[in-house]
N, C-alpha and C. Protein backbone atom coordinates (compact mmCIF):
# COMPACT_ATOMS: atom_id res chain seq x y z
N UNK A 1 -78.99 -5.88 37.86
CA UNK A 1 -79.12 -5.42 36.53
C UNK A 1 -78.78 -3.95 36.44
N UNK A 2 -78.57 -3.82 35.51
CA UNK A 2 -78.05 -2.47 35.15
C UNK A 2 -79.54 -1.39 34.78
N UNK A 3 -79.92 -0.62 35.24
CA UNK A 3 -80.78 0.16 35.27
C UNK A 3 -80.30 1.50 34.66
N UNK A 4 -81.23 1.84 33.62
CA UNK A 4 -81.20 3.45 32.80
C UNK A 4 -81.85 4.52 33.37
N UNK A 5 -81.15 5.43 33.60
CA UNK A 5 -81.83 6.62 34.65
C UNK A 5 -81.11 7.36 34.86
N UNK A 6 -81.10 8.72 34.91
CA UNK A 6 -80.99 9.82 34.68
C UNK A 6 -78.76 9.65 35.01
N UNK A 7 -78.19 9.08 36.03
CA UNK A 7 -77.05 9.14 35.94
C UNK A 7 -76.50 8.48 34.95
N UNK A 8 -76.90 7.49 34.21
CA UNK A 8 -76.55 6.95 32.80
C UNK A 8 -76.24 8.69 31.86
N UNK A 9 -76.84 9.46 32.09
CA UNK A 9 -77.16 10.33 31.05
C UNK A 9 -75.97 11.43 31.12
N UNK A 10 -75.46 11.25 32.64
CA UNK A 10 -74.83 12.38 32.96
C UNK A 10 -73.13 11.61 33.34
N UNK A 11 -73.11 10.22 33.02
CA UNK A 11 -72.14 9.68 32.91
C UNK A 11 -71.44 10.07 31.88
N UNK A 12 -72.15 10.19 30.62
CA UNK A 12 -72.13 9.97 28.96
C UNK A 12 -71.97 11.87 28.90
N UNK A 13 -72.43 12.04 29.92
CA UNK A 13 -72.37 13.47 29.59
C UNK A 13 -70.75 14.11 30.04
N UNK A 14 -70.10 13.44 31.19
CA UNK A 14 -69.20 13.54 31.48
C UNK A 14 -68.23 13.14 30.97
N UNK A 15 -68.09 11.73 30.18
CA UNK A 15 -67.19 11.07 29.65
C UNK A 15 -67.01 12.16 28.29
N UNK A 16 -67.78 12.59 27.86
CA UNK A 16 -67.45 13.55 26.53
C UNK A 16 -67.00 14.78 26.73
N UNK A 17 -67.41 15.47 28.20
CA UNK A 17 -66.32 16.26 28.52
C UNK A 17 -65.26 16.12 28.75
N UNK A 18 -65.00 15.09 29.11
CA UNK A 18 -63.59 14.16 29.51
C UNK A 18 -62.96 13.76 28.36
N UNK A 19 -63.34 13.08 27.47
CA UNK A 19 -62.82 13.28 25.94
C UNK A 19 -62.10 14.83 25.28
N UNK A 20 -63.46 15.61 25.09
CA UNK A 20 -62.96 16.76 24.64
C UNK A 20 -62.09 17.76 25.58
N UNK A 21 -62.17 17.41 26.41
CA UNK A 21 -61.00 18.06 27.43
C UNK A 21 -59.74 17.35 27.42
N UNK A 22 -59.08 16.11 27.30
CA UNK A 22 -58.38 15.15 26.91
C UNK A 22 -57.58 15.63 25.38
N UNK A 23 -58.76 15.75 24.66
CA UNK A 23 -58.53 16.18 23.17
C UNK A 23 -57.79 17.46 23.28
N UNK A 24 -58.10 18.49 23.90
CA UNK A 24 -57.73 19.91 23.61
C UNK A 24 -56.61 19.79 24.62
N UNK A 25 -56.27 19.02 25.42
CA UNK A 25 -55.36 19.71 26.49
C UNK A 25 -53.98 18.15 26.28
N UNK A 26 -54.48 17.34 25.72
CA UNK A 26 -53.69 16.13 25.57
C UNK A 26 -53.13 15.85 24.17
N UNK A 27 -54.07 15.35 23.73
CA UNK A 27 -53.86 14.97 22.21
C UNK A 27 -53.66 15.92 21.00
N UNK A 28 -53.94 16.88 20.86
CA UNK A 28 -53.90 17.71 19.83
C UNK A 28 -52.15 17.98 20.26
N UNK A 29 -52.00 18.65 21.24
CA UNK A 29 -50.33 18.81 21.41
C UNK A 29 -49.23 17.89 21.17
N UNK A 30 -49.87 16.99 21.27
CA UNK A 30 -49.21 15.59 20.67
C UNK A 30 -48.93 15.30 19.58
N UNK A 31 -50.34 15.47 18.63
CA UNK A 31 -50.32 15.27 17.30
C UNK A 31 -49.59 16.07 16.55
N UNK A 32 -49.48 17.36 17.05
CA UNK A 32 -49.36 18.67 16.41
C UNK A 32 -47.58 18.10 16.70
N UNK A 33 -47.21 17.80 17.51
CA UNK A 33 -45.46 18.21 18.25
C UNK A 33 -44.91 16.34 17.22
N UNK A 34 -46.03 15.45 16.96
CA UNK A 34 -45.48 14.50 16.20
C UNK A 34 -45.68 14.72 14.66
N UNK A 35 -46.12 15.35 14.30
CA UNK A 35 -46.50 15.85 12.63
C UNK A 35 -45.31 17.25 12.43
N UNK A 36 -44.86 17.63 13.46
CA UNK A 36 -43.70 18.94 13.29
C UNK A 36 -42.73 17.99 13.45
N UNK A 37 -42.46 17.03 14.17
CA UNK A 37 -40.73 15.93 14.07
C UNK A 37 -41.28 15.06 12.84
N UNK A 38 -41.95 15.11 12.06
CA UNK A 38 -42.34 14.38 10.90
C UNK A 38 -41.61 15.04 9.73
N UNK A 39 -41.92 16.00 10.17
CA UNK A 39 -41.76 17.03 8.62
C UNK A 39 -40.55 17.38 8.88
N UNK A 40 -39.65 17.47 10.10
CA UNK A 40 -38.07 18.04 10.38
C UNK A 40 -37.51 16.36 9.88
N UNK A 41 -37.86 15.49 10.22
CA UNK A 41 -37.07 14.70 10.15
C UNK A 41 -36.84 14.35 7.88
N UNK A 42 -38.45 14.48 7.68
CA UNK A 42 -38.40 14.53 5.82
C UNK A 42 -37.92 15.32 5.53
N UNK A 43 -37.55 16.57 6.17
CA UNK A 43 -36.66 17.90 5.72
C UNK A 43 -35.47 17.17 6.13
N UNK A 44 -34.71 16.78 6.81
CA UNK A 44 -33.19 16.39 6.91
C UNK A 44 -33.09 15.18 6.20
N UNK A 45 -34.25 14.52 5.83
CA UNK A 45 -33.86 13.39 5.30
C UNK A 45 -33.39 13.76 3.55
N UNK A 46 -34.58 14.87 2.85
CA UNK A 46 -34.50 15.49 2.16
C UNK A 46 -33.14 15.95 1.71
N UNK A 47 -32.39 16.82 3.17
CA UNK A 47 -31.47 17.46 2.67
C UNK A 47 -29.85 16.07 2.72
N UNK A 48 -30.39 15.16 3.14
CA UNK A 48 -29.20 13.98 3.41
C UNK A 48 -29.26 13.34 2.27
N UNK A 49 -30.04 13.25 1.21
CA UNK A 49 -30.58 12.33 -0.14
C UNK A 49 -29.79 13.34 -1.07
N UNK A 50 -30.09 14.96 -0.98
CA UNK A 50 -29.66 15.79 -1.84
C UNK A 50 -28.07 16.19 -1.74
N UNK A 51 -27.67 16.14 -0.60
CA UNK A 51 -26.31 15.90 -0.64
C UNK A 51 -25.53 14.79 -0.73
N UNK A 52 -26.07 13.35 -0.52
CA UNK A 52 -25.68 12.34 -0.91
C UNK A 52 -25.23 12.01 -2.85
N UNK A 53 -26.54 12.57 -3.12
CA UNK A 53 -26.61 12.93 -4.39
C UNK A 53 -25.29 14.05 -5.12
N UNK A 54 -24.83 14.82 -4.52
CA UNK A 54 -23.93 15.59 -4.77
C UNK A 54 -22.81 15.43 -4.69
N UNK A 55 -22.33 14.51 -3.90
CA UNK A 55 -21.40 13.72 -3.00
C UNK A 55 -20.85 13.10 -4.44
N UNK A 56 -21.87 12.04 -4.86
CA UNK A 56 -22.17 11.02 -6.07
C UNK A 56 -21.40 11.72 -7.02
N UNK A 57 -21.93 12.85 -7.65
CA UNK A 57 -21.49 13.63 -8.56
C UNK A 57 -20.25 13.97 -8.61
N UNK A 58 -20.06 14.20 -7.36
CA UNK A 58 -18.45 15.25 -7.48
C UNK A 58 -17.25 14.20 -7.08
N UNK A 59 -17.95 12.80 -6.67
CA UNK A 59 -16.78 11.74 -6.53
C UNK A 59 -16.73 11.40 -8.41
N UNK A 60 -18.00 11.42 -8.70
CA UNK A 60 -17.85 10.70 -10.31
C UNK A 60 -16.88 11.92 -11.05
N UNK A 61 -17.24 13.28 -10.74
CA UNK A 61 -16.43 13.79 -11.66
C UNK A 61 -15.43 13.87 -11.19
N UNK A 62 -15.19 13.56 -9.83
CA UNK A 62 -13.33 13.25 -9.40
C UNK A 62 -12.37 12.39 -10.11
N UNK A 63 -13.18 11.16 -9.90
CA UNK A 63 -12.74 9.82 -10.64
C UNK A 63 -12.72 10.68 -11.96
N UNK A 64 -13.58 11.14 -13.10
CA UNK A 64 -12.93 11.30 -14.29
C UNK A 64 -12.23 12.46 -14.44
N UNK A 65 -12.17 13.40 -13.78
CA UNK A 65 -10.64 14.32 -14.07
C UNK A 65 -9.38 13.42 -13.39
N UNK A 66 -9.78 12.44 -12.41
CA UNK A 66 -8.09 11.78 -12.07
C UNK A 66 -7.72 11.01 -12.81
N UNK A 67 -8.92 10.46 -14.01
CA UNK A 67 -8.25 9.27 -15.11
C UNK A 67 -7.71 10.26 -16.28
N UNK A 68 -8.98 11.48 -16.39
CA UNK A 68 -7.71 12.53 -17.46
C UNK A 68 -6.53 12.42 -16.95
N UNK A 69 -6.19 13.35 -15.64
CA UNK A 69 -4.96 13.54 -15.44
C UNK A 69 -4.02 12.52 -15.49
N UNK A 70 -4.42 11.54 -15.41
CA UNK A 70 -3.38 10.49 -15.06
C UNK A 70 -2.73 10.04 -16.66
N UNK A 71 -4.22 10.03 -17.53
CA UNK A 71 -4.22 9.72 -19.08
C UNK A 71 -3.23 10.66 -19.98
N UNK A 72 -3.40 11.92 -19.70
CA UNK A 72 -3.06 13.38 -19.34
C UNK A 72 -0.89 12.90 -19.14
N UNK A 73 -0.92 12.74 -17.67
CA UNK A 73 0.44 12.08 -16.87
C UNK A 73 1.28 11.30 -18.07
N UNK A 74 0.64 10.20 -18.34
CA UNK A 74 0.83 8.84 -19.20
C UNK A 74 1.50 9.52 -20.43
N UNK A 75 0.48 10.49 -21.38
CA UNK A 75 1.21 10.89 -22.46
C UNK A 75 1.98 11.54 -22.18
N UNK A 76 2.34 12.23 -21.30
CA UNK A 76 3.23 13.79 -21.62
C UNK A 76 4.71 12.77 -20.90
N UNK A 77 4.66 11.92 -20.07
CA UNK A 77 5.33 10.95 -19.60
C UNK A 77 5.89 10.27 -21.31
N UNK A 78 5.18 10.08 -21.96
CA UNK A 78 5.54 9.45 -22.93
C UNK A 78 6.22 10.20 -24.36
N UNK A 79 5.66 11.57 -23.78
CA UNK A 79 6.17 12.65 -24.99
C UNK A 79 7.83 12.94 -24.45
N UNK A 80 7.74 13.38 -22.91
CA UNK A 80 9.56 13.16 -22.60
C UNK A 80 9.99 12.60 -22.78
N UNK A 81 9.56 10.88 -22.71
CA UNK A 81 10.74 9.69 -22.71
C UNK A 81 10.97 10.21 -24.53
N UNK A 82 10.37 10.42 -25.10
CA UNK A 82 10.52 10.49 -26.51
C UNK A 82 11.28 11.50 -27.10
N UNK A 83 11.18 12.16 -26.23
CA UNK A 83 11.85 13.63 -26.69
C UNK A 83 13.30 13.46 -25.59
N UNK A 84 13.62 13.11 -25.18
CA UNK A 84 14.44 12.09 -24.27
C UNK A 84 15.64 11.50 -24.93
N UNK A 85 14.67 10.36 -25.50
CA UNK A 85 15.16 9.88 -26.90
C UNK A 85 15.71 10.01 -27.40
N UNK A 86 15.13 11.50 -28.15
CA UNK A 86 15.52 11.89 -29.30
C UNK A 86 16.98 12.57 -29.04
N UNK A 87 17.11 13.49 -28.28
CA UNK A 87 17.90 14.55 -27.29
C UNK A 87 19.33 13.54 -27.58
N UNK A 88 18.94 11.86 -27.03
CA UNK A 88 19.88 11.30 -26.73
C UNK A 88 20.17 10.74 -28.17
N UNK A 89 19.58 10.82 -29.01
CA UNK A 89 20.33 9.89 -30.52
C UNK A 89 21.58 11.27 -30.76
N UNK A 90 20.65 12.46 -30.77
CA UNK A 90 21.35 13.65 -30.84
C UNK A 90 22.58 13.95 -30.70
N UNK A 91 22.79 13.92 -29.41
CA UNK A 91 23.98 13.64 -28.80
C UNK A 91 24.84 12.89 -29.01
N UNK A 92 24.17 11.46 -29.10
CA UNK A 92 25.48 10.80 -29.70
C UNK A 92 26.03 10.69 -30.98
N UNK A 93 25.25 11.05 -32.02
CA UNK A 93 25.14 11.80 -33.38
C UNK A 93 26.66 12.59 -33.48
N UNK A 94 26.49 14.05 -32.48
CA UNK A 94 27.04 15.18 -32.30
C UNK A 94 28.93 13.93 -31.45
N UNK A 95 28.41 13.67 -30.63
CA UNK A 95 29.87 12.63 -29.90
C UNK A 95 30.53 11.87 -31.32
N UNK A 96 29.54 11.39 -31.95
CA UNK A 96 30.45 10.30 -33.18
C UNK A 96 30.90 11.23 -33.95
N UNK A 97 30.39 12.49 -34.68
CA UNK A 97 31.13 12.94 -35.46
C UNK A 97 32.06 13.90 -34.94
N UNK A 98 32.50 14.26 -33.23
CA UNK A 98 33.33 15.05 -32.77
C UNK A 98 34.41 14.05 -32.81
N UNK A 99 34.11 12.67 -32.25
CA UNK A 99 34.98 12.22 -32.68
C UNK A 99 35.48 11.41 -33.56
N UNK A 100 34.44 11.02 -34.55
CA UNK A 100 35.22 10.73 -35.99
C UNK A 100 36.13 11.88 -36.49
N UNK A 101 36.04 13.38 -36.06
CA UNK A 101 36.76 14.15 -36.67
C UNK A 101 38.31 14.26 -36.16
N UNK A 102 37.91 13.63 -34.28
CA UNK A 102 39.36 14.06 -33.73
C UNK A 102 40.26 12.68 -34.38
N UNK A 103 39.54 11.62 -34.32
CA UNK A 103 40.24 10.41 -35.10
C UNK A 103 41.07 10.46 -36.42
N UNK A 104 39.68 11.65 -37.20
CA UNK A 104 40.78 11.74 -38.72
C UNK A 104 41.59 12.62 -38.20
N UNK A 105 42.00 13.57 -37.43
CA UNK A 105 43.10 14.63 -37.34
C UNK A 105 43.99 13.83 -36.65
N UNK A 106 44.14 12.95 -35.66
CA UNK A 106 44.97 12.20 -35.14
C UNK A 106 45.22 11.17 -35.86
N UNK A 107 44.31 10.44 -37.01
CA UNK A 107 45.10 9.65 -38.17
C UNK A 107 46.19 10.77 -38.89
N UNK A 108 45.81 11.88 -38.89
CA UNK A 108 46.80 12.87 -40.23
C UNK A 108 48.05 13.16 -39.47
N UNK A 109 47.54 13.70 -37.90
CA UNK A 109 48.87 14.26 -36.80
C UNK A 109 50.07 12.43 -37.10
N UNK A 110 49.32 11.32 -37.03
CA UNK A 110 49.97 10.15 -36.60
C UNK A 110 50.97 9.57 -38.44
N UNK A 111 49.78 10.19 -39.46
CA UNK A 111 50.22 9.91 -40.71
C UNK A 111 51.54 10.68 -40.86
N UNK A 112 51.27 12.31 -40.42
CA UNK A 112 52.29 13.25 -40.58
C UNK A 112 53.52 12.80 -40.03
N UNK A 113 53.38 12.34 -38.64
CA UNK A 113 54.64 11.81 -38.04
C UNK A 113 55.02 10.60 -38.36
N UNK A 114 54.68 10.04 -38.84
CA UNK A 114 55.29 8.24 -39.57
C UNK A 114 56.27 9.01 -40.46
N UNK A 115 55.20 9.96 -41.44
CA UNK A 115 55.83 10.25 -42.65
C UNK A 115 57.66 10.93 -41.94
N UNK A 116 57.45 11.72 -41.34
CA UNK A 116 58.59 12.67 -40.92
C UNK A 116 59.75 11.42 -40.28
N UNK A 117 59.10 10.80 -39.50
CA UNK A 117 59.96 9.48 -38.86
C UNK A 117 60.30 8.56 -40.18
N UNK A 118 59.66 8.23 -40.60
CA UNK A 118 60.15 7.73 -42.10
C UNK A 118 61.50 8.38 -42.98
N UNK A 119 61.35 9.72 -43.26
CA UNK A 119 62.32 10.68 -43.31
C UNK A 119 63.37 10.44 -42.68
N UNK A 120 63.38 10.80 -41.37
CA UNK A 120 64.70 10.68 -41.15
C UNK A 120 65.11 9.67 -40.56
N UNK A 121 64.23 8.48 -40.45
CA UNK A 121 64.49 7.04 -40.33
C UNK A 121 65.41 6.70 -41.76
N UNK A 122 65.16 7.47 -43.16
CA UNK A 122 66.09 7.10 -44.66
C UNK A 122 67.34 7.72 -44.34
N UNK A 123 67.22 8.85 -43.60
CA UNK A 123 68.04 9.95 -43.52
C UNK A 123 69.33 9.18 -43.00
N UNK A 124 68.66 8.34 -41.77
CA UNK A 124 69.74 8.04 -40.77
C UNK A 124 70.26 6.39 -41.25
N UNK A 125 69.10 5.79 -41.80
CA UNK A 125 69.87 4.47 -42.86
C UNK A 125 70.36 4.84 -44.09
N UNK A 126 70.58 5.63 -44.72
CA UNK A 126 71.43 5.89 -45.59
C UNK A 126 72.80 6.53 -45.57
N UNK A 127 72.94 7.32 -43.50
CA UNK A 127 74.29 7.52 -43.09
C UNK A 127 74.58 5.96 -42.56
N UNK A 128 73.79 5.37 -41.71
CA UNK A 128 74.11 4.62 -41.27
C UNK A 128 74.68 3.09 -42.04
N UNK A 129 74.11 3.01 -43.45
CA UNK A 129 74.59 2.32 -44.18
C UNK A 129 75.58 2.39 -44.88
N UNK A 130 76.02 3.74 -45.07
CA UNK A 130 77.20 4.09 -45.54
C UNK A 130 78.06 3.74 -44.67
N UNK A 131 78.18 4.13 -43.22
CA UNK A 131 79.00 3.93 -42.38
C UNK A 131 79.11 2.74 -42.40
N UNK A 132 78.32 1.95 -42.56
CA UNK A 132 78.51 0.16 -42.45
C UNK A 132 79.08 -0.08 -43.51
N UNK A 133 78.75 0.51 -45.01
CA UNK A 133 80.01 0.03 -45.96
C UNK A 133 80.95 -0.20 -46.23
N UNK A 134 81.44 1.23 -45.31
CA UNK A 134 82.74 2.01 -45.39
C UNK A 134 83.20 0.72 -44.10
N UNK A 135 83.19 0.27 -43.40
CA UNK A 135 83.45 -0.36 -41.97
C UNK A 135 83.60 -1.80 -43.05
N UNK A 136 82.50 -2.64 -43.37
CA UNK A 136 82.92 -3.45 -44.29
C UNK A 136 83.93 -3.38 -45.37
N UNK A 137 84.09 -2.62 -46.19
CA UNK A 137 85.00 -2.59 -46.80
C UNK A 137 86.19 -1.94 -46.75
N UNK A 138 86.32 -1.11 -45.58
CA UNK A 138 87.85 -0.93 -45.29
C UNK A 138 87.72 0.55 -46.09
N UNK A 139 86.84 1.12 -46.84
CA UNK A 139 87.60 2.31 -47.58
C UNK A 139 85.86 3.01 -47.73
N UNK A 140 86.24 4.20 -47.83
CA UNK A 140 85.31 5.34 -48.15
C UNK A 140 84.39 5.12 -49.21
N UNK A 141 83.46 5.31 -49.40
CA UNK A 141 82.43 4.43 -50.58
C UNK A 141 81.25 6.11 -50.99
């Protein structure tokens, strides 16, 4: 049987020095060195949430200045083709009436010369018919 007497007392007396010596030289350094990687690790986690968060932001406002720009792209894309366009009716505007004009001067250059060839196309059938008279009929006419 287990008997109570005076080394019971000094067992109990030892084991609590053994505790609190344990405590101060074991455990507290422990606690203390796991409650400091506690708080480093909620501090980086902290700062990984807050830049994640920022990340978020500056991709969202990426995405909407690249749909301006692009929206942005689209019209001004659409203001050249138009002005493009226009440039080109212009032009051919300016081509039809350069040359509707060279057409009427080369109808007048082509009128002028019919007319003149006409001329002396009479010029030369009215010698030339004479000469054929005169040949037909034997005598000067």
């Amino acid at each position: 049987m287990v008997e109570i007497n005076y080394s019971l007392l000094i067992q109990m007396a030892n084991f609590l020095v053994f505790l609190f010596l344990m405590n101060l030289v074991l455990y507290r350094p422990i606690r203390r060195i796991v409650a400091e990687r506690k708080r480093f690790i909620q501090d980086r986690q902290e700062g990984i949430e807050k830049i994640e968060g920022l990340t978020r932001a500056g991709l969202t406002d990426y995405d909407a200045k690249l749909k301006d720009a692009r929206g942005l792209g689209i019209s001004r894309i659409q203001e050249l083709k138009a002005a493009g366009y226009e440039a080109e009716k212009e032009l051919l505007r300016q081509s039809a009436e350069v040359t509707a004009g060279k057409v009427r001067n080369l109808r007048a250059k082509i009128q002028k010369d019919v007319s003149a060839a006409r001329k002396d196309l009479k010029q030369q059938v009215k010698a030339f018919s004479g000469e054929l008279a005169q040949k037909i009929l034997g005598r000067k006419v």
